[in-house]
Protein backbone atom coordinates (compact mmCIF):
# COMPACT_ATOMS: atom_id res chain seq x y z
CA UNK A 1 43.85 -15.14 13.43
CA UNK A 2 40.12 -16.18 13.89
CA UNK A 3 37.24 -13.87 13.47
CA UNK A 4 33.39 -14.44 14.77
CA UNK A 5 32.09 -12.42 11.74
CA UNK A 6 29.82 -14.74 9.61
CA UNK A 7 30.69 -16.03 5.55
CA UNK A 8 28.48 -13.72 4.02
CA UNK A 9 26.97 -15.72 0.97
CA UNK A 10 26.47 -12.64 -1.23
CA UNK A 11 26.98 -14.24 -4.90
CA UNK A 12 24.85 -16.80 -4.15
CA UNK A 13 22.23 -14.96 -2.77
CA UNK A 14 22.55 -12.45 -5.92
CA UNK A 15 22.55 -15.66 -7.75
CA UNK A 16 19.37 -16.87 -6.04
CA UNK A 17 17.30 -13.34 -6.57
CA UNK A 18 18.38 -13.22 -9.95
CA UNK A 19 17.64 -16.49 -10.97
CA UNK A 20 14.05 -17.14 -9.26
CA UNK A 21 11.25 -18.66 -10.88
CA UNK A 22 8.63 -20.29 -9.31
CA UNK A 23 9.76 -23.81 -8.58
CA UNK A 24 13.38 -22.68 -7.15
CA UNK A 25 10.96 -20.56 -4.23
CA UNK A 26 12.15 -23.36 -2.02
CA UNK A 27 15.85 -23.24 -2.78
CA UNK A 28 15.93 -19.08 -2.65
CA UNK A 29 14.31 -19.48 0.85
CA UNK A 30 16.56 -21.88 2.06
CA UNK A 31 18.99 -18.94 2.26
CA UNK A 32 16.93 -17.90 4.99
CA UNK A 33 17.39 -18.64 8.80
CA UNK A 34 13.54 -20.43 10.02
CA UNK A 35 12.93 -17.46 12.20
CA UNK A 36 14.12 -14.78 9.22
CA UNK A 37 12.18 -11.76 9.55
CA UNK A 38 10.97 -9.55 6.18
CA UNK A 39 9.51 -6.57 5.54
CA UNK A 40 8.56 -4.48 2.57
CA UNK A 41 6.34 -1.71 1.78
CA UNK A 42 3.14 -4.08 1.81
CA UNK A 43 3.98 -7.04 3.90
CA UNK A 44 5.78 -8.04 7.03
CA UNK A 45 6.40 -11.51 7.95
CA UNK A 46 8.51 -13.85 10.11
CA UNK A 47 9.34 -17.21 9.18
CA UNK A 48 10.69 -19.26 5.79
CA UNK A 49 6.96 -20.39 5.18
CA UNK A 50 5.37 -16.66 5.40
CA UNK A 51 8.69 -15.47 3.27
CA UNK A 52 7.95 -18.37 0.47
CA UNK A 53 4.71 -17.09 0.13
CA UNK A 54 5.51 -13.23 -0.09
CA UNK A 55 7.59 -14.47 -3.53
CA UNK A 56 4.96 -16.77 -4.70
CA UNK A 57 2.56 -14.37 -4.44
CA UNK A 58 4.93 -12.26 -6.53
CA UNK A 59 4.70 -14.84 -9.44
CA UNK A 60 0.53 -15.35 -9.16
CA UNK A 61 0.53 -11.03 -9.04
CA UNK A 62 2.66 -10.43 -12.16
CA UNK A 63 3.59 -11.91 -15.32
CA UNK A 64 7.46 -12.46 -16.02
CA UNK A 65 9.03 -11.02 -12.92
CA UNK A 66 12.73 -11.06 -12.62
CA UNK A 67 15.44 -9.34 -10.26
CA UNK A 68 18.49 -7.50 -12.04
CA UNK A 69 21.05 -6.67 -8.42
CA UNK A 70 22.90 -3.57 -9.56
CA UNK A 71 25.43 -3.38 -6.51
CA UNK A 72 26.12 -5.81 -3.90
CA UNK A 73 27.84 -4.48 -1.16
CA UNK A 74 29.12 -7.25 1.82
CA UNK A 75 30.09 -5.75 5.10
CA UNK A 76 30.65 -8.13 8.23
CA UNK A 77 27.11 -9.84 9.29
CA UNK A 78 25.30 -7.33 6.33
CA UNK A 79 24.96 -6.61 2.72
CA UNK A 80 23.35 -4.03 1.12
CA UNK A 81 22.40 -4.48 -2.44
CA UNK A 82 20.44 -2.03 -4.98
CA UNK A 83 18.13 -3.69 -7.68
CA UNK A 84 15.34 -3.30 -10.14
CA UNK A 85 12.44 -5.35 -10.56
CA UNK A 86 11.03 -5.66 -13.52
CA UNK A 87 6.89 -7.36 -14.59
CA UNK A 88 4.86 -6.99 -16.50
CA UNK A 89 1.45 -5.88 -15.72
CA UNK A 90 -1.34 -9.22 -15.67
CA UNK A 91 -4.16 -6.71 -16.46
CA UNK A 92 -3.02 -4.84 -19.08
CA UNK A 93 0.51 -6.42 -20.13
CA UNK A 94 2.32 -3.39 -19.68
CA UNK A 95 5.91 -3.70 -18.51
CA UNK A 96 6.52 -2.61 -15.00
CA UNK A 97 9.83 -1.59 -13.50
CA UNK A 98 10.48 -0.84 -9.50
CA UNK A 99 14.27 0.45 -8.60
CA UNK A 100 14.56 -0.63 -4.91
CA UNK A 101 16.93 -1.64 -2.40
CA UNK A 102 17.74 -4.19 0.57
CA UNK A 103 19.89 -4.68 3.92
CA UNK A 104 20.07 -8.21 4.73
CA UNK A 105 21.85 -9.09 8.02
CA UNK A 106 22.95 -12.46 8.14
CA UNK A 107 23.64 -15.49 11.22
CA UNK A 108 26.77 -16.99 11.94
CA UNK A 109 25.93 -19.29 9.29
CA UNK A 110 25.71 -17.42 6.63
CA UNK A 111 21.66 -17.07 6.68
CA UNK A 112 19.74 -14.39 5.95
CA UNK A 113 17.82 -13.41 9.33
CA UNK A 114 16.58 -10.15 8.50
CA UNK A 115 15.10 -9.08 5.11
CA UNK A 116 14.48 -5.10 4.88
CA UNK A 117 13.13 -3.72 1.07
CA UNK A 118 13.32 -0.06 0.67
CA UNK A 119 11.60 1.35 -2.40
CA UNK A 120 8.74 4.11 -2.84
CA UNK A 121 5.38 2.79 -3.59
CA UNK A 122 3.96 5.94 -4.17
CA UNK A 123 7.20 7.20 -7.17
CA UNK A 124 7.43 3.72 -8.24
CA UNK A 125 4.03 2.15 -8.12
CA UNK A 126 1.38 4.67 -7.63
CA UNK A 127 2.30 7.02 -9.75
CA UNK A 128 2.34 4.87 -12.48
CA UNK A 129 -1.35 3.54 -12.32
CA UNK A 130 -3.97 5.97 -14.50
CA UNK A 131 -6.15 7.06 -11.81
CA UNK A 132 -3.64 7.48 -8.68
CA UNK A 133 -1.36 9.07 -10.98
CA UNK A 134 -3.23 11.54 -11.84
CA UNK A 135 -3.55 12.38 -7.95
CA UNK A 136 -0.30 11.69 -7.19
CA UNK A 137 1.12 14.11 -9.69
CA UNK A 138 -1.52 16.51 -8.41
CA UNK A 139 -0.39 16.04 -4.66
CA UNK A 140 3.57 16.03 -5.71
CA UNK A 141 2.91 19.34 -7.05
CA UNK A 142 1.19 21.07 -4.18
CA UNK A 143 3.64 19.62 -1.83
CA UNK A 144 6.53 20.53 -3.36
CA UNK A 145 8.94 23.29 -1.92
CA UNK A 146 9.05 26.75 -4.36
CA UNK A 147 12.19 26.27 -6.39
């Protein structure tokens, strides 16, 4: 019996994200296909060259970021997996932590072509910074449905 559906190279892509530091940029991207798409709530990018910058930017932005995959689910040409991030803060050294997640879809050679974070800037990021919190909180409040 032969199937079409692609190897999907989950572990080592969990490997990869979990693992990343700044000189293994180039080895995490080579998991993606040269045309990969990737989008997140700040950037959105085509190409291994704009995608290796999106995660170098991550190490120039924060201090001691790191990946921890909760789940990693593999279905056919997908995966899904749920993760949190976790910096620290280069102004202030507080720690930071974002719970996101991401559906990768993947070529018939096992390459990621399509790169799609989920997470909420505003609960996760925002809300967290003095000032905007403040306002957020305020907002959340007047926005909210009557219990």
């Amino acid at each position: 019996m032969t199937t079409d559906a692609p190897v999907v190279p989950i572990a080592r892509v969990v490997r990869a994200y979990e693992t990343l530091r700044p000189d293994s940029v180039p080895a995490l991207v080579a998991h993606y296909a040269p045309d990969a798409r990737f989008k997140d709530p700040f950037n959105e990018v085509s190409g291994q060259l704009a995608i290796a910058r999106i995660f170098q930017h991550m190490f120039e932005a924060v201090d001691e970021p790191r990946f921890q995959v909760l789940e990693a689910i593999a279905q056919g040409e997908q995966a899904f997996l749920t993760w949190d991030f976790h910096s620290r803060s280069r102004s202030t050294g507080k720690p930071l932590s974002i719970h996101g997640a991401t559906h990768l879809r993947f070529d018939a050679q096992g390459r990621i072509t399509q790169h799609r974070d989920y997470w909420d800037a505003a609960e996760e990021l925002y809300a967290k910074q003095p000032v905007l919190g403040a306002l957020m909180r305020c907002l959340q409040r007047r926005l909210r449905a009557p219990a």
